[in-house]
C-alpha atoms as a PDB file:
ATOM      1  CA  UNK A   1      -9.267  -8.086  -3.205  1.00  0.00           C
ATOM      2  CA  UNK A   2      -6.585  -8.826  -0.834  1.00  0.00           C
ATOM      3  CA  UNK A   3      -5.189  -5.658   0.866  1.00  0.00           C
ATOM      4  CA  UNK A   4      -1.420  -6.652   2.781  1.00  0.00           C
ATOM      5  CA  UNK A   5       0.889  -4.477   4.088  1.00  0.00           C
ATOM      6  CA  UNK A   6       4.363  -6.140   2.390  1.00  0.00           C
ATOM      7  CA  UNK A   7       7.681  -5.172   4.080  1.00  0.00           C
ATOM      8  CA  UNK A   8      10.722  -5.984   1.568  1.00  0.00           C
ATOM      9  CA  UNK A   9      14.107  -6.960   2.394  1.00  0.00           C
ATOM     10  CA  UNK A  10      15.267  -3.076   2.616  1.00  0.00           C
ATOM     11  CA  UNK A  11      12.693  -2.376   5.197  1.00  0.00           C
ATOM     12  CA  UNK A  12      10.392  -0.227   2.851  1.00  0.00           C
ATOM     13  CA  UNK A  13       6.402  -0.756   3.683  1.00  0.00           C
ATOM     14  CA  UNK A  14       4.263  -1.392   0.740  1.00  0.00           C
ATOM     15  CA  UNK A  15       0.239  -1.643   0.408  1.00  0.00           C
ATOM     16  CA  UNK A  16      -1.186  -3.047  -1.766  1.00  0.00           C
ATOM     17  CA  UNK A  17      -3.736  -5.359  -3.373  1.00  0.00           C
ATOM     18  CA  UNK A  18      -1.545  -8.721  -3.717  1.00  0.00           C
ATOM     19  CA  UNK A  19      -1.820 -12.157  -5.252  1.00  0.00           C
ATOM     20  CA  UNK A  20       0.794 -14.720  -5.182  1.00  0.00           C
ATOM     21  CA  UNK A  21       2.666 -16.124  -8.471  1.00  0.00           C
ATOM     22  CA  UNK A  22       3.006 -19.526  -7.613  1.00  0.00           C
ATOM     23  CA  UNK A  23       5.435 -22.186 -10.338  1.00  0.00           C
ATOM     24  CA  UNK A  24       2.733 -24.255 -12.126  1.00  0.00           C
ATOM     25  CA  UNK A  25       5.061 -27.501 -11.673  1.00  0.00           C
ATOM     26  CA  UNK A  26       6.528 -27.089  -8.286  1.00  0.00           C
ATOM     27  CA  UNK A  27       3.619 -25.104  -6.610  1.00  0.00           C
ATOM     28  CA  UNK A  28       6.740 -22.950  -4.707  1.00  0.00           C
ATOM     29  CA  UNK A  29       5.619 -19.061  -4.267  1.00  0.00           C
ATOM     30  CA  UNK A  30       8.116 -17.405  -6.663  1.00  0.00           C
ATOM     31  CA  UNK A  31       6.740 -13.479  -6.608  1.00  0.00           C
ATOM     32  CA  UNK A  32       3.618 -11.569  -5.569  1.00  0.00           C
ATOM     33  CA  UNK A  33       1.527  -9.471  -8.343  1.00  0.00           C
ATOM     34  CA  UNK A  34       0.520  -6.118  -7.084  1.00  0.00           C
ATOM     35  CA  UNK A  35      -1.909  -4.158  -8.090  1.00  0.00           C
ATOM     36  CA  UNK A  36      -2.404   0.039  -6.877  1.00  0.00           C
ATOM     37  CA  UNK A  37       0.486  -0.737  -4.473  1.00  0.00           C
ATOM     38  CA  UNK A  38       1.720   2.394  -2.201  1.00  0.00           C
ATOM     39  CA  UNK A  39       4.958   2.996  -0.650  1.00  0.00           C
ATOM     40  CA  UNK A  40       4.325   3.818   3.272  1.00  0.00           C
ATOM     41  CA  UNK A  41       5.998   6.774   5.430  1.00  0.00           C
ATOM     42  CA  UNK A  42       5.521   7.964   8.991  1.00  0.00           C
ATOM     43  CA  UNK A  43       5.584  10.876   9.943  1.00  0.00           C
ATOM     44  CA  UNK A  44       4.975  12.331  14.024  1.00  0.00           C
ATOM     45  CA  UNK A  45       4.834  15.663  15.391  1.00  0.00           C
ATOM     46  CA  UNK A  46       5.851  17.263  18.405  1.00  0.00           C
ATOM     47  CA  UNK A  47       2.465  16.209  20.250  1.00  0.00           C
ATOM     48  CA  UNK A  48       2.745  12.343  19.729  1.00  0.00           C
ATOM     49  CA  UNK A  49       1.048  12.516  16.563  1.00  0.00           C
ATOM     50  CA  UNK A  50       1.532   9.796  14.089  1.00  0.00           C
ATOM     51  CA  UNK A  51       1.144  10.820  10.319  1.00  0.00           C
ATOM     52  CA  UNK A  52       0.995   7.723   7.360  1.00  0.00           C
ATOM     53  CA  UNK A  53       1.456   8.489   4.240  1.00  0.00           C
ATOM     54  CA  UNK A  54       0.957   6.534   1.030  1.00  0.00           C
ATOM     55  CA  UNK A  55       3.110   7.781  -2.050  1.00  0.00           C
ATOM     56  CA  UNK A  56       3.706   6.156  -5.157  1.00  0.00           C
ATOM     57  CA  UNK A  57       5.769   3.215  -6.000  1.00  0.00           C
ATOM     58  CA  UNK A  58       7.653   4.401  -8.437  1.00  0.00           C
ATOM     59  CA  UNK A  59       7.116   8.138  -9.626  1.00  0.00           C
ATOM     60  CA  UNK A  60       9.097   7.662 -13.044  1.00  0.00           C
ATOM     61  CA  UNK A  61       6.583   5.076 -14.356  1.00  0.00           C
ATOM     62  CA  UNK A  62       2.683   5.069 -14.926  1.00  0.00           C
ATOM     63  CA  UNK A  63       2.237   1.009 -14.086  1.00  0.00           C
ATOM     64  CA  UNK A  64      -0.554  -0.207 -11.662  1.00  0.00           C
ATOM     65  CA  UNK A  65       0.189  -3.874 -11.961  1.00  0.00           C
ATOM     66  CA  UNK A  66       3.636  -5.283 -11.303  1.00  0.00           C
ATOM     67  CA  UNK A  67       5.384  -8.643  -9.567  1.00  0.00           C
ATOM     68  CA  UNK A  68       7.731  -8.461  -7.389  1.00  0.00           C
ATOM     69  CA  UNK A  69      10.459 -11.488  -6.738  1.00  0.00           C
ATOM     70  CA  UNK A  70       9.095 -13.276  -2.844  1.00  0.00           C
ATOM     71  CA  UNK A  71      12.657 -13.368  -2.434  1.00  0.00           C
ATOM     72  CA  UNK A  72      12.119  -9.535  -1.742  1.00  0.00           C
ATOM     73  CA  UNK A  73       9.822  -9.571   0.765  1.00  0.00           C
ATOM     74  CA  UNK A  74      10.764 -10.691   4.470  1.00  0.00           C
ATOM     75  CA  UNK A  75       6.813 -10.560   5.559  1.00  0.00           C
ATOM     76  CA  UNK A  76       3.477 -10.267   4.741  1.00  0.00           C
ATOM     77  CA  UNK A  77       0.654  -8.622   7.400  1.00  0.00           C
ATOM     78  CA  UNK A  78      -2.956  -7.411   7.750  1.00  0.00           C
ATOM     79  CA  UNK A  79      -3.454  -3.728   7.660  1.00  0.00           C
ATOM     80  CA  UNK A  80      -5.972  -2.289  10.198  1.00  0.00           C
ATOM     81  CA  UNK A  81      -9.013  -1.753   8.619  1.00  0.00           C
ATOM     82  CA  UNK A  82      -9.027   2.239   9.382  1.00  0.00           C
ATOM     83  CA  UNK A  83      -5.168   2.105   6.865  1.00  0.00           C
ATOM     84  CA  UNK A  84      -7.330  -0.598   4.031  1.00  0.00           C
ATOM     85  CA  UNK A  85     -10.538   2.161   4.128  1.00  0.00           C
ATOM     86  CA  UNK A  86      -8.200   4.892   3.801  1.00  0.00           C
ATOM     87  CA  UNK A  87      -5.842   3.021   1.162  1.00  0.00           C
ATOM     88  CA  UNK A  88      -9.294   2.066  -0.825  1.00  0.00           C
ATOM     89  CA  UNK A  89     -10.468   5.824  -0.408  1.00  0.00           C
ATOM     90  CA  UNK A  90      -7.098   6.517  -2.529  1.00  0.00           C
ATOM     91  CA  UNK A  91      -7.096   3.735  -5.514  1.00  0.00           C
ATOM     92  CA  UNK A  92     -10.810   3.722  -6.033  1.00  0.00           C
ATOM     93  CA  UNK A  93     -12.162   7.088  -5.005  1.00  0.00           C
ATOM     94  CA  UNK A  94     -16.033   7.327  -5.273  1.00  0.00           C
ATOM     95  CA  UNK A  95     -17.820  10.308  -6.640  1.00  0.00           C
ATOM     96  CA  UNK A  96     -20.935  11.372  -4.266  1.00  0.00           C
ATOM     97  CA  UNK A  97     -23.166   9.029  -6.614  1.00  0.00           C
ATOM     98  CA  UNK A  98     -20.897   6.321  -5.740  1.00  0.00           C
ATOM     99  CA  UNK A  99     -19.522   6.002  -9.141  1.00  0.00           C
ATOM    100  CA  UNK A 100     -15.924   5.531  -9.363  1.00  0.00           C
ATOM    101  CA  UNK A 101     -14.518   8.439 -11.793  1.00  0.00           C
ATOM    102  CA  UNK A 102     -12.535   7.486 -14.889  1.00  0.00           C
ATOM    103  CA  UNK A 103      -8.845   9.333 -13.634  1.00  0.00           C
ATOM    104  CA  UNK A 104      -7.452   6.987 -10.917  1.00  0.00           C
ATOM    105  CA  UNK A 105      -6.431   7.187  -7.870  1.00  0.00           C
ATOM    106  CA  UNK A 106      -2.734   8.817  -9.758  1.00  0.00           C
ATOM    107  CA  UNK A 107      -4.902  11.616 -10.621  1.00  0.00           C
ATOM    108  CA  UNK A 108      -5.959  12.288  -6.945  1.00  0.00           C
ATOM    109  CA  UNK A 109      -3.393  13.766  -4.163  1.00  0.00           C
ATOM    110  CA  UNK A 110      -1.068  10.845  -3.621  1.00  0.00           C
ATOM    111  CA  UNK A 111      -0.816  11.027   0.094  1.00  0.00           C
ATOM    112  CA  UNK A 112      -3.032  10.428   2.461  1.00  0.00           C
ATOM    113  CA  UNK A 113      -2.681  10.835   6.665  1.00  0.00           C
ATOM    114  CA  UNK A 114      -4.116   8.266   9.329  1.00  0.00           C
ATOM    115  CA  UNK A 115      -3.277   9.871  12.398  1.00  0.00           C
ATOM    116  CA  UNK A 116      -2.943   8.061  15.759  1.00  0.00           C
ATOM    117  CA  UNK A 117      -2.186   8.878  19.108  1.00  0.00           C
ATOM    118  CA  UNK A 118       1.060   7.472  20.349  1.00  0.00           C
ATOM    119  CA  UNK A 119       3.487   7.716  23.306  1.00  0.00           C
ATOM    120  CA  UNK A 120       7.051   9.051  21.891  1.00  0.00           C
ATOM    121  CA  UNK A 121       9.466   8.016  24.054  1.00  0.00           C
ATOM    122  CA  UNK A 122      13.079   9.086  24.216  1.00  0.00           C
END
C-alpha cells in the first residue's frame, strides 16, 4: 500500500492509496488508480488549533477504486505518518480482535481530526 497525499490542479488535497497507470508501449504515466481516497480540509480555531478532516470523494457515488488523468495532479507527497495511521484507522477500521468488520470505512463517521499546534499569524 502506498499512502500519498495528491494535490490536483484546483488545489484540492486528496489521500489516498495510489498506483500509477503507466501506457504499456510508451511507459509515460498517463493517470493514477486510487483506492479509499479522501478529500482533505483544515480547519483552526481561535487557539492555534489545526483541525484535518478527511471527507469523501464524491458523496453522490459508492466507488472505492477510481483513476484519475496525471494531467490532474500538479504533485505527489508523503503524508506524516500520524495523517497515514489516522487515514488507515478510517478505510480499514479494526474491531478490538483485530478483525477488520465487513461495513467499510463509508459506514464509519467520515471525518476524522489530527490536531496540531500552530502559530496563526495575521
Amino acid at each position: 500500500m502506498a499512502i500519498k497525499v495528491l494535490v490536483s490542479a484546483i488545489g484540492q488535497q486528496i489521500i489516498s492509496d495510489v498506483k500509477q497507470v503507466e501506457n504499456k508501449e510508451t511507459k509515460e504515466v498517463v493517470g493514477y488508480w486510487l483506492t479509499n481516497p479522501r478529500v482533505v480540509s483544515y480547519q483552526t480555531d481561535e487557539e492555534g488549533n489545526v483541525g484535518v478532516n478527511f471527507g469523501q470523494y464524491c458523496l453522490v457515488s459508492n466507488e472505492t477504486e477510481f483513476s484519475i488523468r496525471a494531467e490532474h495532479i500538479v504533485t505527489i507527497l508523503e503524508p506524516r505518518e500520524e495523517v497515514t495511521e489516522r487515514y488507515n484507522a478510517i478505510v480499514t477500521p479494526e474491531t478490538a480482535e483485530g478483525e477488520v468488520p465487513e461495513e467499510t470505512a463509508e459506514a464509519v463517521a467520515e471525518e476524522a481530526v489530527v490536531e496540531e499546534k500552530e502559530e496563526v499569524t495575521a
